[in-house]
Protein backbone atom coordinates (compact mmCIF):
# COMPACT_ATOMS: atom_id res chain seq x y z
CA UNK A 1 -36.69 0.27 -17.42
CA UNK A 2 -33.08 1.18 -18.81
CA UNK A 3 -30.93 -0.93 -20.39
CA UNK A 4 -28.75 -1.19 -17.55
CA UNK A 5 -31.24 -2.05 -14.87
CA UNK A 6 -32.88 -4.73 -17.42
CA UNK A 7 -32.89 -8.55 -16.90
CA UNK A 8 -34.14 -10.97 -14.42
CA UNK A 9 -32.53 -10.86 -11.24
CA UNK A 10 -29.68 -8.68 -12.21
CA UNK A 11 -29.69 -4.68 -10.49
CA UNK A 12 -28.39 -1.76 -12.27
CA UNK A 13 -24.41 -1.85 -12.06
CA UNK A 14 -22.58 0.45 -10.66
CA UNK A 15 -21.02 3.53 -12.08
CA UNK A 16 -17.19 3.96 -12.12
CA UNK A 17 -16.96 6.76 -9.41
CA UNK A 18 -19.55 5.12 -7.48
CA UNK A 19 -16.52 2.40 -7.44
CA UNK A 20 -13.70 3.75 -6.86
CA UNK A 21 -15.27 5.33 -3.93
CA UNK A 22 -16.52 2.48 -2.60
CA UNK A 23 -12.74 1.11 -3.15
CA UNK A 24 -11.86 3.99 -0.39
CA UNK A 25 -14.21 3.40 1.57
CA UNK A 26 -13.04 -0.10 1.44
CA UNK A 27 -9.41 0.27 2.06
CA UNK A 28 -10.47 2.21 5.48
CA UNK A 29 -12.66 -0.04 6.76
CA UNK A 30 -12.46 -3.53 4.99
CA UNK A 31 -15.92 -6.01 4.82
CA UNK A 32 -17.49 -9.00 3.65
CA UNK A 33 -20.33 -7.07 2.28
CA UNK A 34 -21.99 -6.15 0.65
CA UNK A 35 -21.44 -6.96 -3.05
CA UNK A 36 -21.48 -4.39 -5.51
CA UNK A 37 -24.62 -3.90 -7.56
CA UNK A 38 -24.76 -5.67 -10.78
CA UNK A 39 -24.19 -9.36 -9.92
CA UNK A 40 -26.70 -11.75 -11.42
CA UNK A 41 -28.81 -13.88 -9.18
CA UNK A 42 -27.79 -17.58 -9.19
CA UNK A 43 -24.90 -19.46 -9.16
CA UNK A 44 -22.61 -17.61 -6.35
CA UNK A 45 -19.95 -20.12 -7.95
CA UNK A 46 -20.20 -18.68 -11.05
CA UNK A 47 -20.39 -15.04 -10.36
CA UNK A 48 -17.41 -15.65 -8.35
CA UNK A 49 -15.72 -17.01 -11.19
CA UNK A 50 -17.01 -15.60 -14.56
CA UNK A 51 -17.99 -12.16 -13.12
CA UNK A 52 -20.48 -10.34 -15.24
CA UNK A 53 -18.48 -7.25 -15.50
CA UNK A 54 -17.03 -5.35 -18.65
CA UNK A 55 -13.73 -5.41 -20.31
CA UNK A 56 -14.16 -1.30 -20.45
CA UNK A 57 -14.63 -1.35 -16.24
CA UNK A 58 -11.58 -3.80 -15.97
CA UNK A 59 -9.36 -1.07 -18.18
CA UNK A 60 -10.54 1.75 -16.12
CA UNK A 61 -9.37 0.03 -13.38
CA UNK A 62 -6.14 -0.70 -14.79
CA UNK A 63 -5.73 3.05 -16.33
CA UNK A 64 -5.94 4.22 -12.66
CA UNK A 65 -3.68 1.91 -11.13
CA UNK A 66 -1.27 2.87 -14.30
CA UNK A 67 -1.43 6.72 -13.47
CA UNK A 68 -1.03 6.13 -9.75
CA UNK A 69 1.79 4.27 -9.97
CA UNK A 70 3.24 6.08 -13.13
CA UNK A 71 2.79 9.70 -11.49
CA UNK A 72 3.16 9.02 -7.13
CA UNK A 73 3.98 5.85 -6.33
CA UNK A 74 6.56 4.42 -9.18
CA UNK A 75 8.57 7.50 -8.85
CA UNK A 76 9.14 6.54 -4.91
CA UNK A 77 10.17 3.49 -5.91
CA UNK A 78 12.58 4.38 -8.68
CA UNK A 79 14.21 6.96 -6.49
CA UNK A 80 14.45 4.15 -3.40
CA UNK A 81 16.10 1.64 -5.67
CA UNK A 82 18.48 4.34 -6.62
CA UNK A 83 19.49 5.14 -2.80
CA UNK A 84 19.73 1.40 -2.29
CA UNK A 85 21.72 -0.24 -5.24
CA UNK A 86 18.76 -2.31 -6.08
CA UNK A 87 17.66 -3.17 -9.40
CA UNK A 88 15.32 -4.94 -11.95
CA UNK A 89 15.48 -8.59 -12.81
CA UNK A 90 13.53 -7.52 -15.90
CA UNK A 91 15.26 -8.50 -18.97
CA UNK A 92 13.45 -6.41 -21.14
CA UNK A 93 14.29 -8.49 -23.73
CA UNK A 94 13.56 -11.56 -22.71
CA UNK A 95 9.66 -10.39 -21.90
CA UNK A 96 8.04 -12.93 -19.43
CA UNK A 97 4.32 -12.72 -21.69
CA UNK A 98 3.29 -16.20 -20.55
CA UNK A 99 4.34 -15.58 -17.00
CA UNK A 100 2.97 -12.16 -16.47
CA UNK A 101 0.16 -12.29 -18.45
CA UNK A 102 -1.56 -15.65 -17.43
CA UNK A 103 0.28 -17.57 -14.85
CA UNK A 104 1.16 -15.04 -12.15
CA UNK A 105 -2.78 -13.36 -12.32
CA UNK A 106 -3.75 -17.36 -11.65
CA UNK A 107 -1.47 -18.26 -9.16
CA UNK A 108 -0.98 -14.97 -7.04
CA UNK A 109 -4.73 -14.76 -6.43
CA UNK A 110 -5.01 -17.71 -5.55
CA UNK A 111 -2.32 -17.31 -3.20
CA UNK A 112 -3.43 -14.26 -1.91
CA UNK A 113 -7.04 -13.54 -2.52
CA UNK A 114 -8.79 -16.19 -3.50
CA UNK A 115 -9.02 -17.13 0.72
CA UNK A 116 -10.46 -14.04 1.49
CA UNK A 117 -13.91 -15.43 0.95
CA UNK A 118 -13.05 -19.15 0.48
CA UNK A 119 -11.79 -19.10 3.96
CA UNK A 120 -12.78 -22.87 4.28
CA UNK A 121 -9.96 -23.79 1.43
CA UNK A 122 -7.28 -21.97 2.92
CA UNK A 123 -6.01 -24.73 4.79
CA UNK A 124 -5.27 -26.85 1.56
CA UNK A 125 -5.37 -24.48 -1.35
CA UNK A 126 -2.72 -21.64 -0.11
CA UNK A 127 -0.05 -24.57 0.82
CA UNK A 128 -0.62 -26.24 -2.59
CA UNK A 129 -0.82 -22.51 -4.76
CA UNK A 130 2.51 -21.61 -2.73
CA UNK A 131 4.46 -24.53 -4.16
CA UNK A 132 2.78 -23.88 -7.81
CA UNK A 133 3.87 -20.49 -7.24
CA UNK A 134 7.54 -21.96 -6.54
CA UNK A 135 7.90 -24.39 -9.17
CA UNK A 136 6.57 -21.43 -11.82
CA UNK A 137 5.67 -22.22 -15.21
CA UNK A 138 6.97 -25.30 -15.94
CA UNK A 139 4.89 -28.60 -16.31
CA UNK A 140 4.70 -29.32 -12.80
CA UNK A 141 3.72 -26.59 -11.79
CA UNK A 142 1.19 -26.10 -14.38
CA UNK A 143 0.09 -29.59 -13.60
CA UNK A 144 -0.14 -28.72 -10.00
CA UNK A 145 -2.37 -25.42 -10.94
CA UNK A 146 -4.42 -27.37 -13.11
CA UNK A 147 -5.57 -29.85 -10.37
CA UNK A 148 -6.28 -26.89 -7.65
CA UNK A 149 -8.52 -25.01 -10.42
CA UNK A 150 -10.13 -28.78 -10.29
CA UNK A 151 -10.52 -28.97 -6.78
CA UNK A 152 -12.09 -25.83 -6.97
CA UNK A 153 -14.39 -25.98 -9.86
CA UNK A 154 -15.19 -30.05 -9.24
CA UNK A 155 -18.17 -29.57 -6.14
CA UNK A 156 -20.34 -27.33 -8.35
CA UNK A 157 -19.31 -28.92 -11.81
CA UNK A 158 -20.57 -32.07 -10.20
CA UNK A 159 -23.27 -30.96 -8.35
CA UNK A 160 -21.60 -32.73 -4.86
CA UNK A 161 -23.54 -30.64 -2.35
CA UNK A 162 -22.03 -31.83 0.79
CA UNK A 163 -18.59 -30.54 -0.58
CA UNK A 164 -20.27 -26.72 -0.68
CA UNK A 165 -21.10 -27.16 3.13
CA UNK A 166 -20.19 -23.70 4.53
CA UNK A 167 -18.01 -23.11 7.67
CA UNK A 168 -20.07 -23.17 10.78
CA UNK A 169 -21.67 -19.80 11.72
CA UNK A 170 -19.26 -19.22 14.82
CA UNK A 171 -16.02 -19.44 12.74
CA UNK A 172 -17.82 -17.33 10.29
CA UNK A 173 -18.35 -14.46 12.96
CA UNK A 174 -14.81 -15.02 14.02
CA UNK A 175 -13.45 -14.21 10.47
CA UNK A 176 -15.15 -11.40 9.91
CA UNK A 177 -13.87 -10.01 12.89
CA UNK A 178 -10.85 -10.63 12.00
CA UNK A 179 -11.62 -9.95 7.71
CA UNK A 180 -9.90 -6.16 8.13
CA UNK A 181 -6.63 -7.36 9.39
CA UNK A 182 -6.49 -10.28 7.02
CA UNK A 183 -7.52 -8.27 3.85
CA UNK A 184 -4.10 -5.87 4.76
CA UNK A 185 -1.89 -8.76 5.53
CA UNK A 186 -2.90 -9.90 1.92
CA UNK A 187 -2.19 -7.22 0.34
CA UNK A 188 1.19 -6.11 2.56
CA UNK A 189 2.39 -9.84 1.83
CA UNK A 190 1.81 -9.89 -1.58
CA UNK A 191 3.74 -6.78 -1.97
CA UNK A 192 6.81 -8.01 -0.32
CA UNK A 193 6.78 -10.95 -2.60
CA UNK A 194 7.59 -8.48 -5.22
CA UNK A 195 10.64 -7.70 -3.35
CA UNK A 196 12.49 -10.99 -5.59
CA UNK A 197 11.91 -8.47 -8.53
CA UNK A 198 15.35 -6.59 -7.54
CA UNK A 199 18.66 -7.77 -6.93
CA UNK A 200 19.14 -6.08 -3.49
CA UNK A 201 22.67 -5.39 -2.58
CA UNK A 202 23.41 -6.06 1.05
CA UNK A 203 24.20 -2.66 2.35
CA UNK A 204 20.32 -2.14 1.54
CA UNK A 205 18.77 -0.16 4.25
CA UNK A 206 15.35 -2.27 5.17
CA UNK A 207 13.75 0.60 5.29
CA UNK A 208 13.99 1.59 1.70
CA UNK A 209 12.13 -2.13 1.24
CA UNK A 210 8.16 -0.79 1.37
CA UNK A 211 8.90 1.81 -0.85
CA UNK A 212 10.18 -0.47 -3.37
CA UNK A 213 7.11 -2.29 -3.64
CA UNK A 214 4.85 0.69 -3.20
CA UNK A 215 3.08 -0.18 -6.59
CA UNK A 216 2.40 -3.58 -6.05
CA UNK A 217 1.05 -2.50 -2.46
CA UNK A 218 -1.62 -0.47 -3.82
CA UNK A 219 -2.63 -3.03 -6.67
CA UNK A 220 -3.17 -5.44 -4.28
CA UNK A 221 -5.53 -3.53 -2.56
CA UNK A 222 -7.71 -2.75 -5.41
CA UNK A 223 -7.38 -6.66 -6.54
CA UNK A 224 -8.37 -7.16 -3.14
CA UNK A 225 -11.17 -5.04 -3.21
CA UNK A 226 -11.86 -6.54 -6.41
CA UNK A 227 -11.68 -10.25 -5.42
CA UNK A 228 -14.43 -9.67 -2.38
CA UNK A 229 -16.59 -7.17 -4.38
CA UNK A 230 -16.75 -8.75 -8.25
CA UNK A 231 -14.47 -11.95 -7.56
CA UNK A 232 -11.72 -13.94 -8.10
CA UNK A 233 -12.41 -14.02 -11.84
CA UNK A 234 -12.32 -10.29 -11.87
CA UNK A 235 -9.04 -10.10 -9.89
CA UNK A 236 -7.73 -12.07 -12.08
CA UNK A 237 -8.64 -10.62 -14.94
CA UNK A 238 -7.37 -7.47 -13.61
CA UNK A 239 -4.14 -8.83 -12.55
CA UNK A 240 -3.30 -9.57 -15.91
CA UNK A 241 -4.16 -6.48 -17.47
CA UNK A 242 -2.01 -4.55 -14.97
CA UNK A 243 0.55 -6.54 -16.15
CA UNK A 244 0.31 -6.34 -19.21
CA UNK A 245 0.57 -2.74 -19.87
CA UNK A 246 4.08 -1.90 -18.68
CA UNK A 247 5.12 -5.03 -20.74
CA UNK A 248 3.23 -3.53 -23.73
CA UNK A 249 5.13 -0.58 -23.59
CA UNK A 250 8.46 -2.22 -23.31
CA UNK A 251 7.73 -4.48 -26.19
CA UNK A 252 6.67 -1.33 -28.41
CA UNK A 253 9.72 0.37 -27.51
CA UNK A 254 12.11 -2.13 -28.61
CA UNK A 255 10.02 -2.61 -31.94
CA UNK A 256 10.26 1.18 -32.60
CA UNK A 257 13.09 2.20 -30.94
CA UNK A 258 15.97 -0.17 -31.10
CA UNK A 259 18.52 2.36 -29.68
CA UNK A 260 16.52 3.66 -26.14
CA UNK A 261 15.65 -0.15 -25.34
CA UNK A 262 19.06 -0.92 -25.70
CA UNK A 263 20.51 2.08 -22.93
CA UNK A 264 18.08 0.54 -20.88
């Protein structure tokens, strides 16, 4: 047996193309299942959470959401903010790390992803992430995002089985019925949240608005993709390394070249 395919309960993981087509695949016609090869057996908790899955796949992922956005779509949305007047809140020097790095990967999937197979929490948890998403990092809001991730965590940490009851089996049918339209409202919704990133001036034509936010559109389907395939761990994880690049670069560039960060 091959060191891939080795280990108890654990199938041979999946190649990167073998991925990223079954991201297309995906996008066109959205499901529950199933997983993607490579999950452990055992705790669905902990997979969900601590995905077995490599730093090296999470940068591929984020090297093709990079060149996507850097070569088709961030181009589009350069030239729309142009014709519009809008622009960046960014204050490249004043880089959010804290924000963009660790709280935002938290707090948007949980706002936006972490119901799409936790559909039992969404009642409580998207209501209670949406108002830690509003109060940012300060120390409510941290506070607040600490006790969710308890919530969360506290049924298997503490071994309460009647919390882990699933939904009954109608509702289940019922959702993933409706799974392909609530997988794009995700990911359309947590685009237009990205819309606060620009000062908008009011002659704006609302049609220039998608195309602003045509990068954050397409890495929210992949985290979405993500989220249902690897989970919310991995979305996470991803979230934040999408972040981080752009900020990387920004932060190099005023380190080594004082003069172009400051025309910026």
């Amino acid at each position: 047996m091959s060191e891939r395919g080795a280990g108890l309960g654990r199938t041979p993981a999946a190649c990167f193309r073998d991925e990223l087509r079954d991201f297309f695949h995906f996008v066109v016609h959205p499901r529950l299942g199933p997983r993607l090869p490579g999950r452990h057996a055992g705790s669905g908790w902990w997979e969900d959470w601590f995905p077995a899955l490599s730093v090296g796949r999470l940068l591929k992922w984020a090297f093709f959401l990079w060149s996507v956005n850097l070569v088709f779509l961030g181009p589009i949305a350069v030239a729309a903010a142009t014709a519009g007047g809008a622009t960046h809140r960014l204050n490249i020097h004043n880089i959010p790390w804290m924000a963009a790095l660790v709280w935002a990967p938290i707090v948007e999937e949980l706002v936006f992803r972490y119901g799409l197979r936790r559909v039992g929490a969404i009642w409580w948890l998207v209501p209670a992430a949406v108002a830690a998403m509003l109060m940012g990092a300060t120390w409510s809001g941290i506070l607040l995002l600490a006790g969710i991730l308890l919530v969360c965590w506290m049924p298997y940490l503490a071994n309460i089985p009647y919390a882990r009851k699933p939904i009954p089996w109608r509702y289940r049918l019922g959702y993933r019925r409706l799974f392909p339209w609530v997988f794009h409202a995700a990911s359309l919704l947590f685009a237009a949240v990205h819309l606060y990133n620009f000062t908008l001036q009011a002659g704006t034509p609302w049609w220039l608005f998608p195309l602003l936010v045509l990068p954050q559109w397409l890495t929210g389907l992949v985290l979405g993709w993500l989220r249902v395939k690897r989970g919310i761990g991995a979305s996470m994880l991803l979230h934040g390394m999408f972040n981080g690049g752009p900020l990387l670069v920004v932060w190099l560039v005023i380190q080594w070249a004082p003069d172009m960060a400051g025309a910026l």
